[in-house]
Protein backbone atom coordinates (compact mmCIF):
# COMPACT_ATOMS: atom_id res chain seq x y z
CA UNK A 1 -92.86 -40.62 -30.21
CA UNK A 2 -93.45 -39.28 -26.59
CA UNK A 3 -91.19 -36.74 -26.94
CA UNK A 4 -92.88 -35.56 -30.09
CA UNK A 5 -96.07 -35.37 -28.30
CA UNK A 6 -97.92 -38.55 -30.45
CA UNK A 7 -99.71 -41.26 -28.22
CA UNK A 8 -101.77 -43.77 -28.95
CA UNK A 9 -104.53 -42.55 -26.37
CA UNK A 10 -104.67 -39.03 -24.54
CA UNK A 11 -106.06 -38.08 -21.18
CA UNK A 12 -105.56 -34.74 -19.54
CA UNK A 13 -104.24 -33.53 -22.92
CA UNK A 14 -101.59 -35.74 -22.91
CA UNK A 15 -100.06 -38.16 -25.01
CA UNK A 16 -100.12 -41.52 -23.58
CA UNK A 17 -98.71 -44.82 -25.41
CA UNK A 18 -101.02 -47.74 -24.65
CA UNK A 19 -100.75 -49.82 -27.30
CA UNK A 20 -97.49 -52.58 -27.39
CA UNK A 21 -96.28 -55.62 -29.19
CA UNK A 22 -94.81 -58.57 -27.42
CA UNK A 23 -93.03 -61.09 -29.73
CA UNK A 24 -90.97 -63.95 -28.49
CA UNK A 25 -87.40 -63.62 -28.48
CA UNK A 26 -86.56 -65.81 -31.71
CA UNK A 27 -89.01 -63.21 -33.39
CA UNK A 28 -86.23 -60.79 -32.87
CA UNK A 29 -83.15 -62.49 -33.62
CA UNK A 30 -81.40 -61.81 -36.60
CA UNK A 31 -81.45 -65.66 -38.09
CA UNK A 32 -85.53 -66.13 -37.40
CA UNK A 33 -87.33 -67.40 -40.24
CA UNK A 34 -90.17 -64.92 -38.84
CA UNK A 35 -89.04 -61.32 -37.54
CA UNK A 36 -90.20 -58.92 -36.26
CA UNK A 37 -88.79 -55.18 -37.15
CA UNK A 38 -89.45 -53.04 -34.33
CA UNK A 39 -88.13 -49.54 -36.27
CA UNK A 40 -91.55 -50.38 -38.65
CA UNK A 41 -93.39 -49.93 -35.48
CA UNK A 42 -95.75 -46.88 -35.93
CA UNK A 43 -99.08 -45.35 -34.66
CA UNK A 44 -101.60 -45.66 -37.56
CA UNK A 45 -104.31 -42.99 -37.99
CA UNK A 46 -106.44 -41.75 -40.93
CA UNK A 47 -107.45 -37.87 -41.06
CA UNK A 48 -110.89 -39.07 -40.72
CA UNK A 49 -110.19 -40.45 -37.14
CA UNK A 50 -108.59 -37.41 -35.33
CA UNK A 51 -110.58 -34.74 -34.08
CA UNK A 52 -109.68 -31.22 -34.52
CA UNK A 53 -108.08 -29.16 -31.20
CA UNK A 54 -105.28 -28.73 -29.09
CA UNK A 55 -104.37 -32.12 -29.72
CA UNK A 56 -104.72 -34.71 -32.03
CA UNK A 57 -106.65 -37.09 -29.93
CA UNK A 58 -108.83 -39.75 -31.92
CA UNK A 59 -112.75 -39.25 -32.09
CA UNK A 60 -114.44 -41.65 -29.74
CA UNK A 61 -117.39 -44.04 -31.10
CA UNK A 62 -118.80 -43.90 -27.11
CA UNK A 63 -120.92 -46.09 -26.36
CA UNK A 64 -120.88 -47.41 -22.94
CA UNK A 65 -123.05 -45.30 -21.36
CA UNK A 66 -122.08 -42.78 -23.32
CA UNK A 67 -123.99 -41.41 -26.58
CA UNK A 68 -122.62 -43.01 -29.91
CA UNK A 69 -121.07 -41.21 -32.45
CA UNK A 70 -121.13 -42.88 -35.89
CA UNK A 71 -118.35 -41.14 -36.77
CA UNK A 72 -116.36 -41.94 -34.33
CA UNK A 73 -113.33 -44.73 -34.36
CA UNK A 74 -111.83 -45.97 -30.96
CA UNK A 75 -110.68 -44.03 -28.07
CA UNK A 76 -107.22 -45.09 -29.11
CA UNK A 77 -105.30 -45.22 -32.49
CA UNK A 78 -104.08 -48.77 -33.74
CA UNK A 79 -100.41 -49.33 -33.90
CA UNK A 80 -98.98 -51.22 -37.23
CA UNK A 81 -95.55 -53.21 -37.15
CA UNK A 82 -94.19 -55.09 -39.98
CA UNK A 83 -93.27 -59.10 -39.55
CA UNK A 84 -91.21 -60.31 -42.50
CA UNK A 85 -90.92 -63.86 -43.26
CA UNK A 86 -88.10 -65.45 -45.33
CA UNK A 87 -88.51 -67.79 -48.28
């Protein structure tokens, strides 16, 4: 994702990765009941939430100390992983 230029957050126009999963190690072993699958990892945006520019850098709600946009989101994009669970 880095090398693609996505992040998660961006500061200085550029891409930075903030967010992260940690899952216990049986989450990742092939025989878990519960798994974790760290190639559905992804950063999760909607149009709505990026502002236009030189980068696609989310639209801030503020706050803060800072004035509040209402139609801003986060200062950061969410990140979405998939955990499958056998019957």
């Amino acid at each position: 994702m880095l090398g693609a230029g996505l992040g998660t957050f961006y500061f200085d126009n550029y891409a930075n990765v903030l967010g992260q999963f940690l899952v216990n190690r049986n989450m990742i072993k092939q025989d878990s009941p519960i798994q974790a699958e760290p190639s559905s990892v992804q950063i999760f945006y909607l149009p709505e939430m990026v502002s236009t520019g030189a980068y696609p850098a989310p639209i801030p709600f503020g706050g803060m100390g800072k004035p509040v946009n209402p139609d801003g989101y986060s200062d950061h994009f969410p990140i979405t992983m998939t955990v499958t669970e056998d019957d």
